[in-house]
PDB file of N, CA and C in Angstrom:
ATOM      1  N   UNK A   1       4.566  29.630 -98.894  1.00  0.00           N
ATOM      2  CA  UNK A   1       5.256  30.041 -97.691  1.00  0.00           C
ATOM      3  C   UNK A   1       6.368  31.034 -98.019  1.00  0.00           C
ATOM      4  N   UNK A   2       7.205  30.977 -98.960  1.00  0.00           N
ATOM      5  CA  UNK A   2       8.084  31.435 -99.781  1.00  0.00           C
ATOM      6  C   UNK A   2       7.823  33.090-100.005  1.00  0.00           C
ATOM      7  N   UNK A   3       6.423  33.060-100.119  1.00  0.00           N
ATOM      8  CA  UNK A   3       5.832  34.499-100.627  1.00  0.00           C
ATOM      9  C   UNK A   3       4.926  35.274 -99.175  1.00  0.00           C
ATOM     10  N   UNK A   4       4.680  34.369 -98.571  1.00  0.00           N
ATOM     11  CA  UNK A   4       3.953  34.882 -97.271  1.00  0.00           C
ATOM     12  C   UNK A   4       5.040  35.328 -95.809  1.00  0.00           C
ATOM     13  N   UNK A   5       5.847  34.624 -95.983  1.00  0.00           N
ATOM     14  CA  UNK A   5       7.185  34.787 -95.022  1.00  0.00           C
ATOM     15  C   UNK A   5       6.261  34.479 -93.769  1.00  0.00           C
ATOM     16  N   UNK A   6       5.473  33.513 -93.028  1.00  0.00           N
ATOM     17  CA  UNK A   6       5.183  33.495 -91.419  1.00  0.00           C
ATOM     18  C   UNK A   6       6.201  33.667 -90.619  1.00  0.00           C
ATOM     19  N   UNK A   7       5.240  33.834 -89.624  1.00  0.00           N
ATOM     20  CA  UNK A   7       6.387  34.178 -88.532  1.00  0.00           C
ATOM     21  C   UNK A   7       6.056  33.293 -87.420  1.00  0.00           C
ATOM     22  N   UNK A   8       4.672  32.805 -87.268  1.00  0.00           N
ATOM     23  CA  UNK A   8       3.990  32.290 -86.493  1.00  0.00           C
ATOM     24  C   UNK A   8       3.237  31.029 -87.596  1.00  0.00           C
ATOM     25  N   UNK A   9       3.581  29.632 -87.435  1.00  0.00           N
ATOM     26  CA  UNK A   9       2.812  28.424 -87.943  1.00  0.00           C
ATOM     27  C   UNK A   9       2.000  27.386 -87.222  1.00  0.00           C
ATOM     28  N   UNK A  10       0.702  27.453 -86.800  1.00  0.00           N
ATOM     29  CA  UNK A  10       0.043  26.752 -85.885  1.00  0.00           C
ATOM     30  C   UNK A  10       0.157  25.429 -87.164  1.00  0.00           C
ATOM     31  N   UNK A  11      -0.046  24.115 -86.465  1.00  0.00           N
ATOM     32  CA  UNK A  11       0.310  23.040 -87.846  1.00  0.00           C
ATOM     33  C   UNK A  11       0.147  21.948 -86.522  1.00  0.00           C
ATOM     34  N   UNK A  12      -0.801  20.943 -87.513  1.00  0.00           N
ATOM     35  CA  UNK A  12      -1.084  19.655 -87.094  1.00  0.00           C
ATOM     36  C   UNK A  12       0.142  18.527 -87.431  1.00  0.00           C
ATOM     37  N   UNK A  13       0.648  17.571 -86.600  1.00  0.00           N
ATOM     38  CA  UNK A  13       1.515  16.695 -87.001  1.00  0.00           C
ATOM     39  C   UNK A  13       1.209  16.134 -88.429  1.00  0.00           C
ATOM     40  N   UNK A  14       0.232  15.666 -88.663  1.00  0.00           N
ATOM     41  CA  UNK A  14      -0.720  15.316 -89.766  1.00  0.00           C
ATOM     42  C   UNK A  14      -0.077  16.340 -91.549  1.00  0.00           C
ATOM     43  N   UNK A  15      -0.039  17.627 -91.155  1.00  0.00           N
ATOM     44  CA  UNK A  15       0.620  18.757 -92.249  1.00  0.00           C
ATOM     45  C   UNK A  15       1.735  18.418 -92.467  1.00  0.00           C
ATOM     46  N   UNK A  16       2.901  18.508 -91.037  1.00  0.00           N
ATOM     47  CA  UNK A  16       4.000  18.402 -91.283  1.00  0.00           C
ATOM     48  C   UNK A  16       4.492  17.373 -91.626  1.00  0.00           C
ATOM     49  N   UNK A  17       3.893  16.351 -91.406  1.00  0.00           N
ATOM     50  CA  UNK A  17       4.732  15.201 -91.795  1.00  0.00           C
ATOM     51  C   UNK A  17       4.335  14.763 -93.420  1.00  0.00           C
ATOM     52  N   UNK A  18       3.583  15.423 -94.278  1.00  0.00           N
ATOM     53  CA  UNK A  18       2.883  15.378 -95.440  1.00  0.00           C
ATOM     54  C   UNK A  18       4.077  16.151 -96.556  1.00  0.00           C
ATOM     55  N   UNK A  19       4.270  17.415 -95.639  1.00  0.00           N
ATOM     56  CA  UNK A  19       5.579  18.471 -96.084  1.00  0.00           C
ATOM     57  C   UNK A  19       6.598  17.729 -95.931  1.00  0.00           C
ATOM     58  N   UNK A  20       6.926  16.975 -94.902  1.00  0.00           N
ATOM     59  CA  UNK A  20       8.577  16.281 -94.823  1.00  0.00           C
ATOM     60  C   UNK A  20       8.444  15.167 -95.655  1.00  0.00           C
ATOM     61  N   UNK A  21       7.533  14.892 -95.678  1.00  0.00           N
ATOM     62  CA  UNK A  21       7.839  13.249 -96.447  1.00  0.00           C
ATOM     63  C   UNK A  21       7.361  13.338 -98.339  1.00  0.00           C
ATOM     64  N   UNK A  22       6.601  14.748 -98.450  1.00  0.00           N
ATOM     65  CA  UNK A  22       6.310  14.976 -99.939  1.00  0.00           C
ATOM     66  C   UNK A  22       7.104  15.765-100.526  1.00  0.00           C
ATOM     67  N   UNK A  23       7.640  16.761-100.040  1.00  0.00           N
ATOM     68  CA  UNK A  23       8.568  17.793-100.341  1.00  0.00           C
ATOM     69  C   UNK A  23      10.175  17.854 -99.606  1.00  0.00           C
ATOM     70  N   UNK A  24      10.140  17.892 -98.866  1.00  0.00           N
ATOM     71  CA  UNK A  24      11.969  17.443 -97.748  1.00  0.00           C
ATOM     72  C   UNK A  24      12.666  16.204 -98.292  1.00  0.00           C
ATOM     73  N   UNK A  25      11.905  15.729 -97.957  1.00  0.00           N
ATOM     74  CA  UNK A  25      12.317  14.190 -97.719  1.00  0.00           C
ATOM     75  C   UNK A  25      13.496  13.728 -98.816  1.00  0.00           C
ATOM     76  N   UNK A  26      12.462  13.956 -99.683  1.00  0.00           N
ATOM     77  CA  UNK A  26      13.145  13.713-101.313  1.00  0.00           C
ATOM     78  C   UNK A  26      14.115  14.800-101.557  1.00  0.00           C
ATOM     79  N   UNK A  27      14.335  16.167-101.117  1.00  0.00           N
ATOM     80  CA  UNK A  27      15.166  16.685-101.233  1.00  0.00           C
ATOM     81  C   UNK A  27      16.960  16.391-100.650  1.00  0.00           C
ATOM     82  N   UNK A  28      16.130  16.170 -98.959  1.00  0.00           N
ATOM     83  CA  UNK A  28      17.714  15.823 -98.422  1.00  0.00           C
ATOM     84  C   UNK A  28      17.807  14.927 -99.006  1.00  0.00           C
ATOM     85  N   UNK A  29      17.526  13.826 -99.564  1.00  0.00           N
ATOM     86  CA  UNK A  29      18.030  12.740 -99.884  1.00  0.00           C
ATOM     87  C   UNK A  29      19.210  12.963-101.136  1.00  0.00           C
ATOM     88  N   UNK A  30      18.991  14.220-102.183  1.00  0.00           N
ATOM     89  CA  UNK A  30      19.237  14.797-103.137  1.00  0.00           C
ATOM     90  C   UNK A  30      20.981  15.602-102.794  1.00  0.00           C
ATOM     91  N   UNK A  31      20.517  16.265-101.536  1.00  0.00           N
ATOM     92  CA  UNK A  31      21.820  16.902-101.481  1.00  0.00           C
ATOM     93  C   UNK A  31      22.245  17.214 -99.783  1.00  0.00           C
ATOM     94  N   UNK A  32      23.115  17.362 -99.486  1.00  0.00           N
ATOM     95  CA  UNK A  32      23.902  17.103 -98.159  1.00  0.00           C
ATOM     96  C   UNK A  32      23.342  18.523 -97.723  1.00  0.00           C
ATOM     97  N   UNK A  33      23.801  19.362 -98.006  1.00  0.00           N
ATOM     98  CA  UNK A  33      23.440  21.071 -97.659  1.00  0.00           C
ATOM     99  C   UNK A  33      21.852  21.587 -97.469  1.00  0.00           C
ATOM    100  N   UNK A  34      20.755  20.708 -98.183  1.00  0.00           N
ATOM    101  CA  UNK A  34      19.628  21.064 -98.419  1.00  0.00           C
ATOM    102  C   UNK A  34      19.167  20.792 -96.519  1.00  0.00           C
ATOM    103  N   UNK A  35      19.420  20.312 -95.716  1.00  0.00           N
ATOM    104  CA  UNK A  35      19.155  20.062 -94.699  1.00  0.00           C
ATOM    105  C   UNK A  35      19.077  21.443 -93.446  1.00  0.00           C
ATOM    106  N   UNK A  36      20.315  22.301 -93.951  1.00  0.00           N
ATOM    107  CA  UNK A  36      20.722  23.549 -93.300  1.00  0.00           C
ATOM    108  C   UNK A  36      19.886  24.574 -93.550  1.00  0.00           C
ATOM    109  N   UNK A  37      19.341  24.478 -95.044  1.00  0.00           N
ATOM    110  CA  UNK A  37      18.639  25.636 -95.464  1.00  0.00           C
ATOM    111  C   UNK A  37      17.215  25.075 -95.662  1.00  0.00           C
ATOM    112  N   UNK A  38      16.553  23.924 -94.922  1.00  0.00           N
ATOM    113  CA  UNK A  38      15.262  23.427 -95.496  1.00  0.00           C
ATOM    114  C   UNK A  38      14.163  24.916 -94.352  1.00  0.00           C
ATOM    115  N   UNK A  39      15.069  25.725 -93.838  1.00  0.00           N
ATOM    116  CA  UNK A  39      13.972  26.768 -92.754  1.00  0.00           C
ATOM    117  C   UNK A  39      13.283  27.623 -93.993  1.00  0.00           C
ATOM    118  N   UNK A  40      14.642  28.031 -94.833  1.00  0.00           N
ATOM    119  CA  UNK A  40      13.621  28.427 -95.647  1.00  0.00           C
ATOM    120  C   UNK A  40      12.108  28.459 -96.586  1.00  0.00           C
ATOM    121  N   UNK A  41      11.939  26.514 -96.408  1.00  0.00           N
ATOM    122  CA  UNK A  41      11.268  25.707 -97.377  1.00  0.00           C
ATOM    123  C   UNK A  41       9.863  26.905 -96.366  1.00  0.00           C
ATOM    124  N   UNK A  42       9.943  27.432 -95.567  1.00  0.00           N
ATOM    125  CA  UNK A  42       8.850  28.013 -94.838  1.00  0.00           C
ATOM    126  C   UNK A  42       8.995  29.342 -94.619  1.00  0.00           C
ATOM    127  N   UNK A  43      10.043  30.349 -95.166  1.00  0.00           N
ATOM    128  CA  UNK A  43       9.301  31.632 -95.596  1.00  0.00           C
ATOM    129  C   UNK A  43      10.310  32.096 -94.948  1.00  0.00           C
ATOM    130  N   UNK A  44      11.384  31.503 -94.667  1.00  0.00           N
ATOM    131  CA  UNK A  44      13.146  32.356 -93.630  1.00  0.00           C
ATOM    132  C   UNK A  44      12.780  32.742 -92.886  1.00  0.00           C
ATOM    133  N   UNK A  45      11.419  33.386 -92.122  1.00  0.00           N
ATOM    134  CA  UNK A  45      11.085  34.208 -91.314  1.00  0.00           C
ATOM    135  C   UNK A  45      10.393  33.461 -89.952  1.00  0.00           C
ATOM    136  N   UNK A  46      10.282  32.337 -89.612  1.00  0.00           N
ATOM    137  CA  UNK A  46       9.904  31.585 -88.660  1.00  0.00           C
ATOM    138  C   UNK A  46       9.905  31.711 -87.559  1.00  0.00           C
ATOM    139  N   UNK A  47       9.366  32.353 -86.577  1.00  0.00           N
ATOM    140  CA  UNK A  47      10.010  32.236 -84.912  1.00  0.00           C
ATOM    141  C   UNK A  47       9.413  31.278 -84.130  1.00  0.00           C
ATOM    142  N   UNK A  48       8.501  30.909 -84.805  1.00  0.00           N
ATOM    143  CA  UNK A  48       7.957  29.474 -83.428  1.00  0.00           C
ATOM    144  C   UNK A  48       6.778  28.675 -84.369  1.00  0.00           C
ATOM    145  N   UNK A  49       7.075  27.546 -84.229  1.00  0.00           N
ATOM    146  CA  UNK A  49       6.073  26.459 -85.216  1.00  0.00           C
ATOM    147  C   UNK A  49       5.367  25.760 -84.320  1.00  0.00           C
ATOM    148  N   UNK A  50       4.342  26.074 -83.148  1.00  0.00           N
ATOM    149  CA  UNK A  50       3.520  25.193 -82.123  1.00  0.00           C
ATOM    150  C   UNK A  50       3.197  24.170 -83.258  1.00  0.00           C
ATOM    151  N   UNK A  51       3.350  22.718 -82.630  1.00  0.00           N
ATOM    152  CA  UNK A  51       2.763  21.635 -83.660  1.00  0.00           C
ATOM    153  C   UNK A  51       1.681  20.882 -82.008  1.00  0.00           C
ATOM    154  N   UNK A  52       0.476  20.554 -82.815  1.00  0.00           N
ATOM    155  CA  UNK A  52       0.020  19.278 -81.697  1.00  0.00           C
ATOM    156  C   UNK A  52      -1.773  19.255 -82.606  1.00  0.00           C
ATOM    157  N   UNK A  53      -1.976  18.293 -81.321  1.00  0.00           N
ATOM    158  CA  UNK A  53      -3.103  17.523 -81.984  1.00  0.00           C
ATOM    159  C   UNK A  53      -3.070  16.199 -82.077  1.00  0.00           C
ATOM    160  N   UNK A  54      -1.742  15.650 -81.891  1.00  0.00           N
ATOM    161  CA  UNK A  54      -1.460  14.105 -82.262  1.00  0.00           C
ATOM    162  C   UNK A  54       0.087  13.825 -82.193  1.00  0.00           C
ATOM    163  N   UNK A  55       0.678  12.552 -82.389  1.00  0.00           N
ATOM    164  CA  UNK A  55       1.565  12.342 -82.271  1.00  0.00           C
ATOM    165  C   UNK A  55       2.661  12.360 -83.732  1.00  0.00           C
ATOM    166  N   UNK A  56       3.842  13.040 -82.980  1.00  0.00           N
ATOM    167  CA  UNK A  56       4.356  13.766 -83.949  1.00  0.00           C
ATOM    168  C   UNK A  56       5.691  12.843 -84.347  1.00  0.00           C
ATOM    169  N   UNK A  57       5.802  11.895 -85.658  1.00  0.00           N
ATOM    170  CA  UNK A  57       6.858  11.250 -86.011  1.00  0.00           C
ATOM    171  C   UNK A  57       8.065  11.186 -85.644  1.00  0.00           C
ATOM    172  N   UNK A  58       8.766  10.673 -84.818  1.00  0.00           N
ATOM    173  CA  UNK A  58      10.322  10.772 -84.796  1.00  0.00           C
ATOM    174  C   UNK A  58      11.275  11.924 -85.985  1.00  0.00           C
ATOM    175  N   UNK A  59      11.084  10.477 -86.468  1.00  0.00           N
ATOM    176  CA  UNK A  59      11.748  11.357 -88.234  1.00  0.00           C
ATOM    177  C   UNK A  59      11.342  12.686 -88.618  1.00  0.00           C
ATOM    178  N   UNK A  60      10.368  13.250 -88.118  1.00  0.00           N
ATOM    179  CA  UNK A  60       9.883  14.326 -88.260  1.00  0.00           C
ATOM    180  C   UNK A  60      10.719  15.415 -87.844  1.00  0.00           C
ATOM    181  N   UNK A  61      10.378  15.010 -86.188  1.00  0.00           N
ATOM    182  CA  UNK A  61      10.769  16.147 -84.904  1.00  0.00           C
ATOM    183  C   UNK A  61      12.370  15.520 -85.259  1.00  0.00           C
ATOM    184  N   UNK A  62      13.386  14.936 -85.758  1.00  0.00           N
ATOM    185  CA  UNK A  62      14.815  14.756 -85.831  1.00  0.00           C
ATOM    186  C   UNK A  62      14.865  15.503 -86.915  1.00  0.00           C
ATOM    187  N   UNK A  63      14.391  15.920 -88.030  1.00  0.00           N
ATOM    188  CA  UNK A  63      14.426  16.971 -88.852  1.00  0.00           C
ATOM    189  C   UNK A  63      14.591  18.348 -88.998  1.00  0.00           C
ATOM    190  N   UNK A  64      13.348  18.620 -87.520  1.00  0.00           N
ATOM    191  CA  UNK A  64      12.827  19.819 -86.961  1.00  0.00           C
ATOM    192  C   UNK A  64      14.287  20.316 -86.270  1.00  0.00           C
ATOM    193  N   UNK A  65      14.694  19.030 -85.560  1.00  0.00           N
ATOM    194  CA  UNK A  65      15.971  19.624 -84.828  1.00  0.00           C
ATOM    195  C   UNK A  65      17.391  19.758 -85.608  1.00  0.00           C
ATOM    196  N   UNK A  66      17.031  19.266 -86.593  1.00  0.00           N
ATOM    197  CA  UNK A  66      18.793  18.921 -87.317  1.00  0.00           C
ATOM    198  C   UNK A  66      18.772  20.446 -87.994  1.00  0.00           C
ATOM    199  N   UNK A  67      17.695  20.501 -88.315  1.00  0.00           N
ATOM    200  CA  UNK A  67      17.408  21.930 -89.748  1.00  0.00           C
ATOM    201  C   UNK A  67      17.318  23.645 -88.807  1.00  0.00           C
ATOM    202  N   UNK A  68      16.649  23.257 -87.402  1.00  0.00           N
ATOM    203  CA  UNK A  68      17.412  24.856 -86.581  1.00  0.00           C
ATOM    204  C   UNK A  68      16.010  25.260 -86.382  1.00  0.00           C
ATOM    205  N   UNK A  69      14.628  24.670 -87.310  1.00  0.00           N
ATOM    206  CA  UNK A  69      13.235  25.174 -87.404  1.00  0.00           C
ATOM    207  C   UNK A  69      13.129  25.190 -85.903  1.00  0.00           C
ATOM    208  N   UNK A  70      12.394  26.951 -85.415  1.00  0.00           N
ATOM    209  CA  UNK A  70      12.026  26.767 -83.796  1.00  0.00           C
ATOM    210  C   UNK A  70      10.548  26.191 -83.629  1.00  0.00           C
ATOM    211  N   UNK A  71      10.452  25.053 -83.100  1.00  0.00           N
ATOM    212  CA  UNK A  71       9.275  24.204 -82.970  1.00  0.00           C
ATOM    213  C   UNK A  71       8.901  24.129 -81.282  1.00  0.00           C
ATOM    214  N   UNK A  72       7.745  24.135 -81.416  1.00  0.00           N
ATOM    215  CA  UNK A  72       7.206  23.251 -79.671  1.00  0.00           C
ATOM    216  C   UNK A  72       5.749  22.393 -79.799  1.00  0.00           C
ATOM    217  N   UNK A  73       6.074  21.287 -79.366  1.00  0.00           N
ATOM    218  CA  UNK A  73       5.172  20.673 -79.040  1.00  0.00           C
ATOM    219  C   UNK A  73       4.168  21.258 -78.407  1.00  0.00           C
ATOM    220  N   UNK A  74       2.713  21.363 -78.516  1.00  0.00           N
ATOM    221  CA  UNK A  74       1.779  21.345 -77.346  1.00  0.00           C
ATOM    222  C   UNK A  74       0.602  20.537 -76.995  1.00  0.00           C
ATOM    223  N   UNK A  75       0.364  20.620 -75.951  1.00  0.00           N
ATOM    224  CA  UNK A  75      -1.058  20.071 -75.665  1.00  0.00           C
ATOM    225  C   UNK A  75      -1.813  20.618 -76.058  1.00  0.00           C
ATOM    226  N   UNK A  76      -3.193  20.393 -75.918  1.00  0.00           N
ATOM    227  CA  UNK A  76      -4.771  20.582 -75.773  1.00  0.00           C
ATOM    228  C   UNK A  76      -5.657  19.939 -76.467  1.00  0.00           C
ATOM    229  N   UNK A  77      -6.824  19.687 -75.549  1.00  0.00           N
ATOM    230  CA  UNK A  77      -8.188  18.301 -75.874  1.00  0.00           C
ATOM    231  C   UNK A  77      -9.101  19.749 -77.422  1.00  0.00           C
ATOM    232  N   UNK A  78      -9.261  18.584 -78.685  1.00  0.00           N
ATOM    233  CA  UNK A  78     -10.108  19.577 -79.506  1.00  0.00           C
ATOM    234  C   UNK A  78     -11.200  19.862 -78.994  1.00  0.00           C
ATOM    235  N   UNK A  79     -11.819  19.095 -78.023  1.00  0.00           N
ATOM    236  CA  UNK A  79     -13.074  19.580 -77.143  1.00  0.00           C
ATOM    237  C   UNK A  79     -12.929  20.909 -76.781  1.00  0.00           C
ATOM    238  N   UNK A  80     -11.760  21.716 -76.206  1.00  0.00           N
ATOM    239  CA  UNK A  80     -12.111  22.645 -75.621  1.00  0.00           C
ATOM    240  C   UNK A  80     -11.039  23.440 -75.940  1.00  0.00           C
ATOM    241  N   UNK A  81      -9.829  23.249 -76.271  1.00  0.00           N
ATOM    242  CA  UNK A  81      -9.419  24.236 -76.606  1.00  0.00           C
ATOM    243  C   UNK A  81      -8.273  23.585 -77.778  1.00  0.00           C
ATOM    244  N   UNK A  82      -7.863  24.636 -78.808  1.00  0.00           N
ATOM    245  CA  UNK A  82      -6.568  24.387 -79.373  1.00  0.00           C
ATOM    246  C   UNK A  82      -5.349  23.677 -78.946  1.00  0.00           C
ATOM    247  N   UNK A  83      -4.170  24.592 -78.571  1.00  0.00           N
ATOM    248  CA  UNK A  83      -2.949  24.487 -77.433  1.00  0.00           C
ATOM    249  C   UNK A  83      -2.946  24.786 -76.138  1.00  0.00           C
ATOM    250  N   UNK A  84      -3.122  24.237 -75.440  1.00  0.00           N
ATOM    251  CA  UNK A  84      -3.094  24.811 -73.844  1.00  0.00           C
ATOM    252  C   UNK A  84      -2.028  24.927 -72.904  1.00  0.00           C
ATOM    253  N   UNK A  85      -1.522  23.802 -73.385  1.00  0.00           N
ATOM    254  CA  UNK A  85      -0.318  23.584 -72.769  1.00  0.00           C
ATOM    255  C   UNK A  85       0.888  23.923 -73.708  1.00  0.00           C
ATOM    256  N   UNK A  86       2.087  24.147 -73.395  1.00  0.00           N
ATOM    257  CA  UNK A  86       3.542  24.257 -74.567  1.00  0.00           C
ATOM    258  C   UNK A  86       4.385  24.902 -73.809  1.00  0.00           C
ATOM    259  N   UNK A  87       5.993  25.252 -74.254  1.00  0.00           N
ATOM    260  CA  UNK A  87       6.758  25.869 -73.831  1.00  0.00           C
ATOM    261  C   UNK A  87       7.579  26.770 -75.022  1.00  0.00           C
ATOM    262  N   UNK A  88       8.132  27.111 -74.361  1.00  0.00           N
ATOM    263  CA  UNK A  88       9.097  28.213 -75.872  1.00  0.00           C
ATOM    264  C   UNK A  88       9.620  27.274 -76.619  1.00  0.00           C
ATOM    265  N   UNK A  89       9.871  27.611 -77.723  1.00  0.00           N
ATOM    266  CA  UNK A  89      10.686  26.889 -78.990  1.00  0.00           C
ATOM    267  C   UNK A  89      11.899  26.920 -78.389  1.00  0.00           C
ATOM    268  N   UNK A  90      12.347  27.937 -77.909  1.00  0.00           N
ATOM    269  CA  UNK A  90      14.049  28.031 -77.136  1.00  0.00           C
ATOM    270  C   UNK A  90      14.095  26.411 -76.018  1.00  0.00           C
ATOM    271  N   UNK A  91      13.010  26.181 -75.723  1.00  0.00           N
ATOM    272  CA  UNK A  91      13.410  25.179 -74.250  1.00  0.00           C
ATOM    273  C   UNK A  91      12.563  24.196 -74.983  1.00  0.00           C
ATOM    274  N   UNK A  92      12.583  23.670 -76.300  1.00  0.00           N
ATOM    275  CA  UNK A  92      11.854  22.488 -76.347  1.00  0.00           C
ATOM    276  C   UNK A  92      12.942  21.580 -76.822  1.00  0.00           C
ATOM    277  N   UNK A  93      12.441  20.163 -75.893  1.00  0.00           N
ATOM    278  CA  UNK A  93      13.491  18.877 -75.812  1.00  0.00           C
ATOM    279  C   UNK A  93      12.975  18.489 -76.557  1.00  0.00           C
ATOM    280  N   UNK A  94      13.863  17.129 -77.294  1.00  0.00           N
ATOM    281  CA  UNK A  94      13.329  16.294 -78.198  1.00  0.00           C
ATOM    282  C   UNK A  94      12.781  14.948 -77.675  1.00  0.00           C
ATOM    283  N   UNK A  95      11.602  14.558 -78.201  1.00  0.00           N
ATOM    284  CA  UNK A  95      10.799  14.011 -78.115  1.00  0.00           C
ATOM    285  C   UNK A  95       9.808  14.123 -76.827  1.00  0.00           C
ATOM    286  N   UNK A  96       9.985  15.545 -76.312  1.00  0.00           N
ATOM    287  CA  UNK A  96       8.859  15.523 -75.138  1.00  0.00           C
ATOM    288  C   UNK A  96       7.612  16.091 -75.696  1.00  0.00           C
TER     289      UNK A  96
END
């Protein structure tokens, strides 16, 4: 991520919570500051992380919000489509 810089991360709850709990996790635990700068752990360049597909950990999405990452939840059935539903990263509440 580091070397690709996204700008755009489509990502299953399933990914992210693999990344927070294999790589984050153990970091904040390490140091107080690592929390501010974990946007980088994804390439500094981030403008919107649609996550869905399933239900997305607490601990997760309290991460997503503490660390500044712009995230949105979305809908959609894998039958038929990807995301269908979502809103901007700017207007997404926590835990909706």
């Amino acid at each position: 991520m580091a070397m690709v810089k996204p700008t755009m991360l489509l990502i299953v709850p399933l990914i992210i919570e693999k990344i927070f709990k294999n790589r984050v996790q153990p970091k904040l635990k390490s140091s107080g500051i690592m929390r501010s700068v974990m946007k980088f752990a994804f390439g500094g360049q981030l403008r919107c992380m649609p996550i869905g597909g399933a239900f997305l950990a607490p601990e997760v999405e309290d991460f997503l919000v503490d660390s500044g990452l712009p995230y949105t939840v979305g809908y959609g059935m894998t039958e038929t489509s990807p995301l269908c539903t979502g809103e901007p990263a700017s207007s997404t509440r926590f835990r909706s």
